[in-house]
PDB file of N, CA and C in Angstrom:
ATOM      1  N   UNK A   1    -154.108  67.068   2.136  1.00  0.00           N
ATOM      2  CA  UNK A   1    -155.472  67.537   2.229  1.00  0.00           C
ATOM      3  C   UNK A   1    -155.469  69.034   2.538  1.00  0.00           C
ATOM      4  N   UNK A   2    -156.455  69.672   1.337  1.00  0.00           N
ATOM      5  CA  UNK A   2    -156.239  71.458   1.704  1.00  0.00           C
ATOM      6  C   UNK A   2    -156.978  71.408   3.012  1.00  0.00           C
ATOM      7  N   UNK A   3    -156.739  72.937   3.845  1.00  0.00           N
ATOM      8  CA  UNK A   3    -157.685  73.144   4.573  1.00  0.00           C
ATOM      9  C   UNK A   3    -158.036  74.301   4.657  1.00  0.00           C
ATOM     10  N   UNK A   4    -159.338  74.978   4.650  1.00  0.00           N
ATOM     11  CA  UNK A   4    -159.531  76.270   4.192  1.00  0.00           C
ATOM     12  C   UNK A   4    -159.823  77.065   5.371  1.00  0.00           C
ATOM     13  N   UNK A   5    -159.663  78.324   5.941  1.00  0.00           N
ATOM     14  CA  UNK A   5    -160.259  78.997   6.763  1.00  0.00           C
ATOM     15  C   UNK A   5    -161.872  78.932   6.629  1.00  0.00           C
ATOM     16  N   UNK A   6    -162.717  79.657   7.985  1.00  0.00           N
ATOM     17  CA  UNK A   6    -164.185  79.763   7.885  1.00  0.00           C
ATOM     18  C   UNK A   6    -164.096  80.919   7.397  1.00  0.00           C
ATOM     19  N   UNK A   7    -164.915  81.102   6.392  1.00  0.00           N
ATOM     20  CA  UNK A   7    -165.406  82.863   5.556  1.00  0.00           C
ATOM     21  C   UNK A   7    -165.983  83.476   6.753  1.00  0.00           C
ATOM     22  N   UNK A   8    -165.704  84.246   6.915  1.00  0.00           N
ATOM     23  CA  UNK A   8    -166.094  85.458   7.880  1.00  0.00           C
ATOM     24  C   UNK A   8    -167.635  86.006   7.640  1.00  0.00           C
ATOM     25  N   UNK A   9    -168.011  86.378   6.157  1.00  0.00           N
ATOM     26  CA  UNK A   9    -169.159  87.057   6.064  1.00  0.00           C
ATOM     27  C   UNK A   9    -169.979  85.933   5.044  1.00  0.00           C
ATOM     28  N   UNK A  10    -171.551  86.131   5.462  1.00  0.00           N
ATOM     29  CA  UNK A  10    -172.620  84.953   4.998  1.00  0.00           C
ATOM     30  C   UNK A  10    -172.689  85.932   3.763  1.00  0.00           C
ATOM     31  N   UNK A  11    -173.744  84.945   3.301  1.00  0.00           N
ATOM     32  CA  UNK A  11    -174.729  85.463   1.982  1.00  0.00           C
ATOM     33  C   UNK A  11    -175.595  86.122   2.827  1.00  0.00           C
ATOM     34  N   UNK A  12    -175.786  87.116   2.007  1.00  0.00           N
ATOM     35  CA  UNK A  12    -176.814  88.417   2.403  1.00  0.00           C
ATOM     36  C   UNK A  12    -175.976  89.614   3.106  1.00  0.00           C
ATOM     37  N   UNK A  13    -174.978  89.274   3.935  1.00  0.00           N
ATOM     38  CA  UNK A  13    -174.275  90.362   4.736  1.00  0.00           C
ATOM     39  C   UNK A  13    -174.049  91.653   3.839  1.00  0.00           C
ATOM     40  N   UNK A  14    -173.688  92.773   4.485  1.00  0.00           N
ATOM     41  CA  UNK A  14    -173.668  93.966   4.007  1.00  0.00           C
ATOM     42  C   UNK A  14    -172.012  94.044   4.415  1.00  0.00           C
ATOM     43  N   UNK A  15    -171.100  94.324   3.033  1.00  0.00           N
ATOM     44  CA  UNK A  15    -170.041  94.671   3.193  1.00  0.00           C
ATOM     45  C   UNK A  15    -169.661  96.088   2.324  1.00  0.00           C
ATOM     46  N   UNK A  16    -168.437  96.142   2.550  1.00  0.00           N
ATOM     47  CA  UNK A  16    -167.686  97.532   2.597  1.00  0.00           C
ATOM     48  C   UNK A  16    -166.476  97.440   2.102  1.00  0.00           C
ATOM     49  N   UNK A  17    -165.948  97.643   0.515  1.00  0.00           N
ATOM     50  CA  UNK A  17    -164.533  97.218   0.386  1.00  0.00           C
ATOM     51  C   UNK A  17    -163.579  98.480   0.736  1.00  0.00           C
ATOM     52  N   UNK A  18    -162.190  97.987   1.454  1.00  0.00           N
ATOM     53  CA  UNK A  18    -161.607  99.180   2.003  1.00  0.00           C
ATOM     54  C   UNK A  18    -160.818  99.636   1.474  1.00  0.00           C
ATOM     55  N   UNK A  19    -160.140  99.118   0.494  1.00  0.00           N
ATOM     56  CA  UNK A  19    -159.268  99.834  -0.585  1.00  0.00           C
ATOM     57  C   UNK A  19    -159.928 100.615  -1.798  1.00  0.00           C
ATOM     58  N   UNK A  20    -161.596 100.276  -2.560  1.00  0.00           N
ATOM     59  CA  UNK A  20    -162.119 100.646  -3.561  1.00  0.00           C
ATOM     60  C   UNK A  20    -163.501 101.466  -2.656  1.00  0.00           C
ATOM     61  N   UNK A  21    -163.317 101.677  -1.721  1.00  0.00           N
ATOM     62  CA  UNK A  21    -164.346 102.041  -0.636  1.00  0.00           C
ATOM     63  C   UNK A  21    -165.947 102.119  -1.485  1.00  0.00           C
ATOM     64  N   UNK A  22    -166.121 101.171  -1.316  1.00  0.00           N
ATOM     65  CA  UNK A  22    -168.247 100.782  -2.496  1.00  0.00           C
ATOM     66  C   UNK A  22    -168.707  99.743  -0.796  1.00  0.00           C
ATOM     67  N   UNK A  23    -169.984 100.053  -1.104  1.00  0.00           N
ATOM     68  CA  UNK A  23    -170.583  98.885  -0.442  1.00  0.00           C
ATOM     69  C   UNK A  23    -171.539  98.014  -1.130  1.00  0.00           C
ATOM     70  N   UNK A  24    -171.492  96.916  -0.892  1.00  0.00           N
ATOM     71  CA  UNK A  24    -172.552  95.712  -1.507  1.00  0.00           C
ATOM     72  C   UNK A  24    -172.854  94.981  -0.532  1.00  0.00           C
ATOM     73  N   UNK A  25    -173.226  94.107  -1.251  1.00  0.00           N
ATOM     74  CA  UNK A  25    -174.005  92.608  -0.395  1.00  0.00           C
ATOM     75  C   UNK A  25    -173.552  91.310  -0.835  1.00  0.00           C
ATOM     76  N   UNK A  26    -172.975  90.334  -0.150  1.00  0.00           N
ATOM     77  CA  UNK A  26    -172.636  88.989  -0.745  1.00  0.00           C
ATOM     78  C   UNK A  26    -173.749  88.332  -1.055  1.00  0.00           C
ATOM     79  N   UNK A  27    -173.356  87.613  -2.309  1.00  0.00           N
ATOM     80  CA  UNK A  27    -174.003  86.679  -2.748  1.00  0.00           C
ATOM     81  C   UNK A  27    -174.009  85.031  -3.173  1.00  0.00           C
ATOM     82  N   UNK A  28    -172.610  85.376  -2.827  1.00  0.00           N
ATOM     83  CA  UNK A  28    -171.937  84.226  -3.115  1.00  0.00           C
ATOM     84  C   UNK A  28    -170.377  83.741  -2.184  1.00  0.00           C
ATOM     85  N   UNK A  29    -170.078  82.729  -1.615  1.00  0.00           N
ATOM     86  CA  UNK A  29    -168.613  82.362  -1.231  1.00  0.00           C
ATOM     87  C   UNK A  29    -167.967  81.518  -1.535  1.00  0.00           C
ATOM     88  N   UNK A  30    -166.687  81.591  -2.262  1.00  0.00           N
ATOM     89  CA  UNK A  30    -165.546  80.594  -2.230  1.00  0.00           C
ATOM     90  C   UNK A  30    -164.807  80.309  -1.065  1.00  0.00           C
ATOM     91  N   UNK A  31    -164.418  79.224  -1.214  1.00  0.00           N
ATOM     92  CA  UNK A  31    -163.290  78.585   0.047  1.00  0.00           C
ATOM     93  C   UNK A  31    -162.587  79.614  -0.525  1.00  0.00           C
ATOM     94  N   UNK A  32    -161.750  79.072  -1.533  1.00  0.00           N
ATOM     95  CA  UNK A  32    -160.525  79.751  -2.170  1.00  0.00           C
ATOM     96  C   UNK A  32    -160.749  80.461  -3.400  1.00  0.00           C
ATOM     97  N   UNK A  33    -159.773  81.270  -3.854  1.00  0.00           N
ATOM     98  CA  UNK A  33    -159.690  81.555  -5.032  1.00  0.00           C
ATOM     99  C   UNK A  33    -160.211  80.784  -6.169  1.00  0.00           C
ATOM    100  N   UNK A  34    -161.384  81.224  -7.166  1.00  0.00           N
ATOM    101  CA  UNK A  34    -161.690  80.298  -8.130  1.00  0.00           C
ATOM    102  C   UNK A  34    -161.824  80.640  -9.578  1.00  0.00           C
ATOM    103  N   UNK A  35    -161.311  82.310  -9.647  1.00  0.00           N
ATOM    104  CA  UNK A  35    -160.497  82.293 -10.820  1.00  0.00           C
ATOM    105  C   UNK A  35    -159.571  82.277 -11.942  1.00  0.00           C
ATOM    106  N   UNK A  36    -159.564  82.374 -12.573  1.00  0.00           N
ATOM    107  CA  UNK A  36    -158.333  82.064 -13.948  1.00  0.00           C
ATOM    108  C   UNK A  36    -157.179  82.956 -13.184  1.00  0.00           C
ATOM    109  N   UNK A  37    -155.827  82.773 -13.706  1.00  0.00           N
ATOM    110  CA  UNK A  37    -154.604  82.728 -13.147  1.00  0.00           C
ATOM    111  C   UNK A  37    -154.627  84.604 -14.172  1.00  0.00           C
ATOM    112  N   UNK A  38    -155.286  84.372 -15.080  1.00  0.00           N
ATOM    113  CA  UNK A  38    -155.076  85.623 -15.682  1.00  0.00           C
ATOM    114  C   UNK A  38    -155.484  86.872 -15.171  1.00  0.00           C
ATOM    115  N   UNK A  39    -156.457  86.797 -14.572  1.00  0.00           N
ATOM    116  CA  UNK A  39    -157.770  87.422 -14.050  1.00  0.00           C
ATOM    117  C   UNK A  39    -157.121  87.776 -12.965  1.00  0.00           C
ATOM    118  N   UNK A  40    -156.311  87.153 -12.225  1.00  0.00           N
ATOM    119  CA  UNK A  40    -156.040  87.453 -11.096  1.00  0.00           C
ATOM    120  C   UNK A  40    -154.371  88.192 -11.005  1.00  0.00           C
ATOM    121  N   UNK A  41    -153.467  87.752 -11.920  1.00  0.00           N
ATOM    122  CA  UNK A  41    -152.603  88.844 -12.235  1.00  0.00           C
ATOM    123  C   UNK A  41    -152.932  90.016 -12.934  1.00  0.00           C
ATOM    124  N   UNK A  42    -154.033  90.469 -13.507  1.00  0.00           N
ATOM    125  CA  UNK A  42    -154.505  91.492 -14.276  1.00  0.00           C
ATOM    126  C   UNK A  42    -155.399  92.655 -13.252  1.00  0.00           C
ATOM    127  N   UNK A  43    -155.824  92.003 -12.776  1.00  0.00           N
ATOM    128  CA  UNK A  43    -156.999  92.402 -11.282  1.00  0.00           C
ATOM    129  C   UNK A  43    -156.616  92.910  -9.751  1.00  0.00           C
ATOM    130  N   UNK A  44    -156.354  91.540  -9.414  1.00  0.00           N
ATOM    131  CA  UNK A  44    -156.012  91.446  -8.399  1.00  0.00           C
ATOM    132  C   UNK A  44    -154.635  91.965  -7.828  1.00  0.00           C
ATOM    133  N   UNK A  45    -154.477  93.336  -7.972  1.00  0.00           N
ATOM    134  CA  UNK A  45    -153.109  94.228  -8.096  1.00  0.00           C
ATOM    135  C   UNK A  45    -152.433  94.038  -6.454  1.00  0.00           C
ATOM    136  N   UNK A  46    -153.613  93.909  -4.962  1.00  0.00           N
ATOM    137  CA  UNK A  46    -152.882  93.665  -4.023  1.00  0.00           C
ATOM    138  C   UNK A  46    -152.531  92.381  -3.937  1.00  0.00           C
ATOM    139  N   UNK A  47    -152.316  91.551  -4.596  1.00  0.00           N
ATOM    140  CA  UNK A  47    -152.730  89.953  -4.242  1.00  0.00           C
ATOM    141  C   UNK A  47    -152.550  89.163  -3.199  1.00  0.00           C
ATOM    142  N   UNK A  48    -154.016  89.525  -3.109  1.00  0.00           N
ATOM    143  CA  UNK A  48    -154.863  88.465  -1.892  1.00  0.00           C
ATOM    144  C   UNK A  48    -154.368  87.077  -1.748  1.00  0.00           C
ATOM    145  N   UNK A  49    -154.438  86.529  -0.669  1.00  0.00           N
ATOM    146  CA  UNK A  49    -154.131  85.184  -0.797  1.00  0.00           C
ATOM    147  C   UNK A  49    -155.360  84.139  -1.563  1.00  0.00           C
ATOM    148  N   UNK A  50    -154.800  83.284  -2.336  1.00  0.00           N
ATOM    149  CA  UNK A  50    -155.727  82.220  -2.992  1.00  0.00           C
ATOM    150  C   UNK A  50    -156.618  81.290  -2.373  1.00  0.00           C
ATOM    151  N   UNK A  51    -155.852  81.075  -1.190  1.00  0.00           N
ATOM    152  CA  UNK A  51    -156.139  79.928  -0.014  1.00  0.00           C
ATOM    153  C   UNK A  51    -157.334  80.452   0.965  1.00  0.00           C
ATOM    154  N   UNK A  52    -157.663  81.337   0.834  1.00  0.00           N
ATOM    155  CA  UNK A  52    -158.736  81.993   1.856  1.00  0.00           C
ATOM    156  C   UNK A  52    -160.034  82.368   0.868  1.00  0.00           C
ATOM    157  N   UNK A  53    -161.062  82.604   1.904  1.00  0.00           N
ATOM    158  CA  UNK A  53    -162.396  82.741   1.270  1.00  0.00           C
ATOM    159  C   UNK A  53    -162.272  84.029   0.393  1.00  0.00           C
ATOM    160  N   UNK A  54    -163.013  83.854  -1.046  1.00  0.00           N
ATOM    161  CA  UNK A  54    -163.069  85.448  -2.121  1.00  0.00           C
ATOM    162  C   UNK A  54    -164.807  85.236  -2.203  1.00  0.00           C
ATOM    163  N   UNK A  55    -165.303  86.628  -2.258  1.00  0.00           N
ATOM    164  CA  UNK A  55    -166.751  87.505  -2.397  1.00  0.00           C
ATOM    165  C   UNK A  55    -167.285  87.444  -3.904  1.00  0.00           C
ATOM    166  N   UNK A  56    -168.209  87.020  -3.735  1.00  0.00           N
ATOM    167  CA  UNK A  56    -169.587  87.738  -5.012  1.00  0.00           C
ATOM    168  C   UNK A  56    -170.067  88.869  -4.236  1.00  0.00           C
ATOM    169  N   UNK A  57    -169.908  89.637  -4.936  1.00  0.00           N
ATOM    170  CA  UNK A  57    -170.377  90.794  -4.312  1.00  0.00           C
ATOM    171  C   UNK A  57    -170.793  91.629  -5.244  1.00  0.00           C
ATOM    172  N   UNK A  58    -172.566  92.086  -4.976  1.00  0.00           N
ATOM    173  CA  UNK A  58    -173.519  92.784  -5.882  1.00  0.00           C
ATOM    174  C   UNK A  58    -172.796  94.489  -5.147  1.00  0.00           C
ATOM    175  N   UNK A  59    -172.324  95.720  -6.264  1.00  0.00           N
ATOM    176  CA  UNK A  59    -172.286  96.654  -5.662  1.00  0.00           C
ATOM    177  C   UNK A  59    -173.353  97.888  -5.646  1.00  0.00           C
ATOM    178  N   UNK A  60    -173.356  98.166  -4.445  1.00  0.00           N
ATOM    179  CA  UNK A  60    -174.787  99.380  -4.450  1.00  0.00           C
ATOM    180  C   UNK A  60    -174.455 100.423  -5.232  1.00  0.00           C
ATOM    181  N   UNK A  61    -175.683 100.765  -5.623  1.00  0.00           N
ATOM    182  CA  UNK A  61    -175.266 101.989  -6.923  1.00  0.00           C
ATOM    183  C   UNK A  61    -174.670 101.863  -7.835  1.00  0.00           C
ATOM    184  N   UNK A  62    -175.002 100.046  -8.336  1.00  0.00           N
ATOM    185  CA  UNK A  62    -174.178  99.981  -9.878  1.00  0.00           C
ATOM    186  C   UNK A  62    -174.714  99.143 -10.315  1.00  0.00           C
ATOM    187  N   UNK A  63    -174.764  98.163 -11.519  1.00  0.00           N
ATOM    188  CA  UNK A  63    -174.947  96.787 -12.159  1.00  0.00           C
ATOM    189  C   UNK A  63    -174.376  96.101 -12.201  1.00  0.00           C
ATOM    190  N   UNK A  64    -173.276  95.811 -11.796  1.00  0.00           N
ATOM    191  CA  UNK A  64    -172.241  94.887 -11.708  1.00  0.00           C
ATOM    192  C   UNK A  64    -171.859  94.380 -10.289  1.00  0.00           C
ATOM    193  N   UNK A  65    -171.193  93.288 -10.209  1.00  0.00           N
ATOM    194  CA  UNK A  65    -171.117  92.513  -8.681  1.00  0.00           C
ATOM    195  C   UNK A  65    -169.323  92.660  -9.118  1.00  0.00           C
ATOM    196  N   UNK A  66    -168.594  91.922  -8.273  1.00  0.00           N
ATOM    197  CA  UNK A  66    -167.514  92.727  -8.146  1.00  0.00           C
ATOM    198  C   UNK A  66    -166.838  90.690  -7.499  1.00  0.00           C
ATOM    199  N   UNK A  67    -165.474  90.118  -7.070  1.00  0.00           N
ATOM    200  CA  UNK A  67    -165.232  89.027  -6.800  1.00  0.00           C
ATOM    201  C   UNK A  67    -163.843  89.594  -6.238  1.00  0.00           C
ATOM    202  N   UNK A  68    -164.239  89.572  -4.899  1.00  0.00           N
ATOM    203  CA  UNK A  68    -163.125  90.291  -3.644  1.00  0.00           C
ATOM    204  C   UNK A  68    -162.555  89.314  -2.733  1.00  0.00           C
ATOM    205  N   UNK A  69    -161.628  89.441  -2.562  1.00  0.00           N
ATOM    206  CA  UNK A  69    -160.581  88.559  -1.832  1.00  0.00           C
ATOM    207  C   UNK A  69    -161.303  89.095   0.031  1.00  0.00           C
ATOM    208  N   UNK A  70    -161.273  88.230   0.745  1.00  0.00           N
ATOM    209  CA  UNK A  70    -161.709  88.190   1.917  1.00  0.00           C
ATOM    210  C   UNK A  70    -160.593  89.455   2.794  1.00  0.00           C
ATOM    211  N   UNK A  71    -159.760  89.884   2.897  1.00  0.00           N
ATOM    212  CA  UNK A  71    -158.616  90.811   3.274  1.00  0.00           C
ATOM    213  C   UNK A  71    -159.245  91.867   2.552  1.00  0.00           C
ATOM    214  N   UNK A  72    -159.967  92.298   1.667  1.00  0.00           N
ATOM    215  CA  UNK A  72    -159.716  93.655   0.995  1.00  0.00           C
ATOM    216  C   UNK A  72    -161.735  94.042   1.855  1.00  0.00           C
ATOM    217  N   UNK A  73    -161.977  93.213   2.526  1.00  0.00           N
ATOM    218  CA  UNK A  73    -164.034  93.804   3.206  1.00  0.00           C
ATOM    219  C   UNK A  73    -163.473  93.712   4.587  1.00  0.00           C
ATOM    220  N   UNK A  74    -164.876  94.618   4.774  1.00  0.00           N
ATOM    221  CA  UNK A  74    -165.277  94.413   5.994  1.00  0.00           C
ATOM    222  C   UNK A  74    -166.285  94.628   6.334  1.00  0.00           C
ATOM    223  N   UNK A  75    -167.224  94.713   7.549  1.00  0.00           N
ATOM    224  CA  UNK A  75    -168.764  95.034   7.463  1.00  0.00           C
ATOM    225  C   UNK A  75    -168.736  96.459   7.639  1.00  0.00           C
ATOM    226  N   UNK A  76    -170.097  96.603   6.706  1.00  0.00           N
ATOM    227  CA  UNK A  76    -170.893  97.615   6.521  1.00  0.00           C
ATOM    228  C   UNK A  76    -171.449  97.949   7.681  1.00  0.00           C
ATOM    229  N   UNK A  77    -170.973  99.454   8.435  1.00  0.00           N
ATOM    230  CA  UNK A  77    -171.294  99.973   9.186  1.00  0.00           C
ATOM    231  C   UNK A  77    -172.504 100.731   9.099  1.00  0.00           C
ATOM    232  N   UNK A  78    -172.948 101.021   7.709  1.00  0.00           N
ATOM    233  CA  UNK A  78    -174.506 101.908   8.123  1.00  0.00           C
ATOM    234  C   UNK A  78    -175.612 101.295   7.707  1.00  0.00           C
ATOM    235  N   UNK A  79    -175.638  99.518   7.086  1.00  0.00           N
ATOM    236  CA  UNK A  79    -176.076  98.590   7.594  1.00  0.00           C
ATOM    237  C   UNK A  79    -177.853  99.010   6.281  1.00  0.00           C
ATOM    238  N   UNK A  80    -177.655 100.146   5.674  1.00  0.00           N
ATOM    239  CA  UNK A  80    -178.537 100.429   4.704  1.00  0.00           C
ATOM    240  C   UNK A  80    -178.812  99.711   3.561  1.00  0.00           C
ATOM    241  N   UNK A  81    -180.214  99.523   3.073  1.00  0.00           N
ATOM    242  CA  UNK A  81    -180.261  98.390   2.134  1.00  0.00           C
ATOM    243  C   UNK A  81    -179.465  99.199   0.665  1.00  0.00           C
ATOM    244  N   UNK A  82    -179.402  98.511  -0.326  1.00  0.00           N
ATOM    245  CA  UNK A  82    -178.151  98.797  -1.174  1.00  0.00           C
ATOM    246  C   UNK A  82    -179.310  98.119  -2.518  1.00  0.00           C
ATOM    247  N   UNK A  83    -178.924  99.405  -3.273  1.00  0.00           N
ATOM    248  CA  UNK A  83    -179.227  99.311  -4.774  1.00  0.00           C
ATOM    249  C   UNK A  83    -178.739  99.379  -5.838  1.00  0.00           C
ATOM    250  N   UNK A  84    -179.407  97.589  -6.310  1.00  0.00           N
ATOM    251  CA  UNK A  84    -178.561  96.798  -7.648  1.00  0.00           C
ATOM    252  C   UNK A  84    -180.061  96.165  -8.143  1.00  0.00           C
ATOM    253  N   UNK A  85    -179.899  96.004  -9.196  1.00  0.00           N
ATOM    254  CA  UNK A  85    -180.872  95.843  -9.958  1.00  0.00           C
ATOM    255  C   UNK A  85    -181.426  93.918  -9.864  1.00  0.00           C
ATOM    256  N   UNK A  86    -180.519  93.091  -9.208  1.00  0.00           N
ATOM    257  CA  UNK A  86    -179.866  91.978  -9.011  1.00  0.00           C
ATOM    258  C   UNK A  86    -180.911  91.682  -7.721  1.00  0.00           C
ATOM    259  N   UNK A  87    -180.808  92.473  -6.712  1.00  0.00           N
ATOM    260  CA  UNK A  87    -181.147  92.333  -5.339  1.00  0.00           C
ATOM    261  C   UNK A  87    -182.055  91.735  -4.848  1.00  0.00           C
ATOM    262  N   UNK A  88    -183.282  92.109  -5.553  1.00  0.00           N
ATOM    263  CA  UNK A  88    -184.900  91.437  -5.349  1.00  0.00           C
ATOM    264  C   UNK A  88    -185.080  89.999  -6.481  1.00  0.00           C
ATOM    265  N   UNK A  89    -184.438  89.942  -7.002  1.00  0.00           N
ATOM    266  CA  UNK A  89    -184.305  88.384  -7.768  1.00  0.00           C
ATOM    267  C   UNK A  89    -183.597  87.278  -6.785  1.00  0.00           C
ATOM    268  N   UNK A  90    -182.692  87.700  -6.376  1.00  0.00           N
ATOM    269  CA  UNK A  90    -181.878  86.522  -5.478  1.00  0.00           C
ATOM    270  C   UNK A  90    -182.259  86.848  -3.788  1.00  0.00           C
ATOM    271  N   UNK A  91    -182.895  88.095  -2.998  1.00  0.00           N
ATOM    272  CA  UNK A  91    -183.243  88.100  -1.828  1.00  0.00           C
ATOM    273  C   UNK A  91    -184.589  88.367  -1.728  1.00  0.00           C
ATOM    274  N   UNK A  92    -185.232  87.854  -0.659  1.00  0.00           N
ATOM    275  CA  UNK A  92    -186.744  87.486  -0.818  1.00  0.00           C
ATOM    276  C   UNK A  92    -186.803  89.266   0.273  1.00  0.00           C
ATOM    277  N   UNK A  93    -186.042  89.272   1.269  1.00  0.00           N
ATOM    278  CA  UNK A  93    -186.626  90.969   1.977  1.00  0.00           C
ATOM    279  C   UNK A  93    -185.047  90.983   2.743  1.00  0.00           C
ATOM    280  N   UNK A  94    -185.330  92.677   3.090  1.00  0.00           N
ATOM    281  CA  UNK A  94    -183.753  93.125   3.746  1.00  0.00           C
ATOM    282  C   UNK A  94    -184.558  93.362   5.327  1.00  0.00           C
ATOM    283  N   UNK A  95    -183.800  92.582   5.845  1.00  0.00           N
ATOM    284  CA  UNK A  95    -184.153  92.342   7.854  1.00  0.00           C
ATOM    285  C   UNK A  95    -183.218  93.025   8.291  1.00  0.00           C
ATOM    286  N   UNK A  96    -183.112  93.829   9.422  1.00  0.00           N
ATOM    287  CA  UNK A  96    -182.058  93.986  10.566  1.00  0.00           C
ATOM    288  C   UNK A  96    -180.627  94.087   9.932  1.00  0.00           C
ATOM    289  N   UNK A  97    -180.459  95.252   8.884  1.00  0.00           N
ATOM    290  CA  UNK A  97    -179.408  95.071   8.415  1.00  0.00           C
ATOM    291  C   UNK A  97    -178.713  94.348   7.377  1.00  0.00           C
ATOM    292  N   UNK A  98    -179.613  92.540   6.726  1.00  0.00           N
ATOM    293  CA  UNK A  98    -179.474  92.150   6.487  1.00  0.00           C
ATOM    294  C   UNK A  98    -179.883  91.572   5.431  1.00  0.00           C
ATOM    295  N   UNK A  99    -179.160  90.716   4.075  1.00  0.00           N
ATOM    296  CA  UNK A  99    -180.305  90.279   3.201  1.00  0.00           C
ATOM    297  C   UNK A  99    -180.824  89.205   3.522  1.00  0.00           C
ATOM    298  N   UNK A 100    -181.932  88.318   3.205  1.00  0.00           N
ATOM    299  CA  UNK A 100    -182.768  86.831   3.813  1.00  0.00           C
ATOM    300  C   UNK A 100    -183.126  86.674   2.686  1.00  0.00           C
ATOM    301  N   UNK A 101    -182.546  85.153   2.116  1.00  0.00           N
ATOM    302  CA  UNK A 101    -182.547  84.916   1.033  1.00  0.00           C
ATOM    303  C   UNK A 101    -183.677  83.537   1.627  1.00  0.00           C
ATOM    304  N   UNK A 102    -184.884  83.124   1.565  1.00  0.00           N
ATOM    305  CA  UNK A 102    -185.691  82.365   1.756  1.00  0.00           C
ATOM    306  C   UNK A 102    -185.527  80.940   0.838  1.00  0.00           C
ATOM    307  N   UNK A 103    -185.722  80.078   1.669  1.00  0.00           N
ATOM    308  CA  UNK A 103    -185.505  78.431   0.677  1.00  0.00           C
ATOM    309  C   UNK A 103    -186.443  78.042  -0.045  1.00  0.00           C
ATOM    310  N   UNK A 104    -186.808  77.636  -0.887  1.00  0.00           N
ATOM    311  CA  UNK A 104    -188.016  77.595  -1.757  1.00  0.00           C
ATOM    312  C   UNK A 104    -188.135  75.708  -1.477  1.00  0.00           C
ATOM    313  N   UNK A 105    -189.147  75.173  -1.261  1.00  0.00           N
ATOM    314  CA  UNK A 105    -189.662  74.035  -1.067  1.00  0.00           C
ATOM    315  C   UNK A 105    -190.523  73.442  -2.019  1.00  0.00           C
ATOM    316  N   UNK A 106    -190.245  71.846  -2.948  1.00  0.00           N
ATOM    317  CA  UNK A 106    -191.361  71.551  -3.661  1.00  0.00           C
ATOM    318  C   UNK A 106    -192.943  71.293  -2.904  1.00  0.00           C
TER     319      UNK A 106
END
């Protein structure tokens, strides 16, 4: 039976990658690694471990989201809301640093 570490950062958090230094916002978490074997020898040049939580991550000041190994973030220290074109479709408002993605109810 696998067992996975707890992901460190939620959906909505404001992160900071430290090797490609961008900041975004998660949007998404894997336990583990959940892409192709190709993708990840082609990409993934420090290679991260598989077994630990990897990022959706929308990046500020771009159109594209980015899929980061949990070792390569950390939090966003100036905690500023972040612009992607993505942002206001999947978060309802930015609180205290943070995104708040609201539950929608029938």
């Amino acid at each position: 039976m696998a067992t996975f570490k707890q992901a460190k950062f939620n959906i909505g958090e404001l992160v900071h990658h430290k090797l490609f230094d961008y900041r975004g916002v998660v949007v998404d978490v894997d336990a583990s690694y959940q892409g192709s074997d190709e993708w990840y020898e082609e990409v993934a040049r420090s290679r991260p471990p598989k077994d630990e939580p990897w990022y959706h991550v929308l990046v500020d000041d771009a159109d594209h989201n980015t899929y980061v190994a949990e070792q390569n973030l950390e939090y966003d220290l100036l905690k500023d809301s972040i612009n992607h074109p993505l942002v206001n479709m999947i978060f309802n408002k930015f609180e205290d640093g943070a995104y708040v993605m609201e539950r929608w109810s029938n």
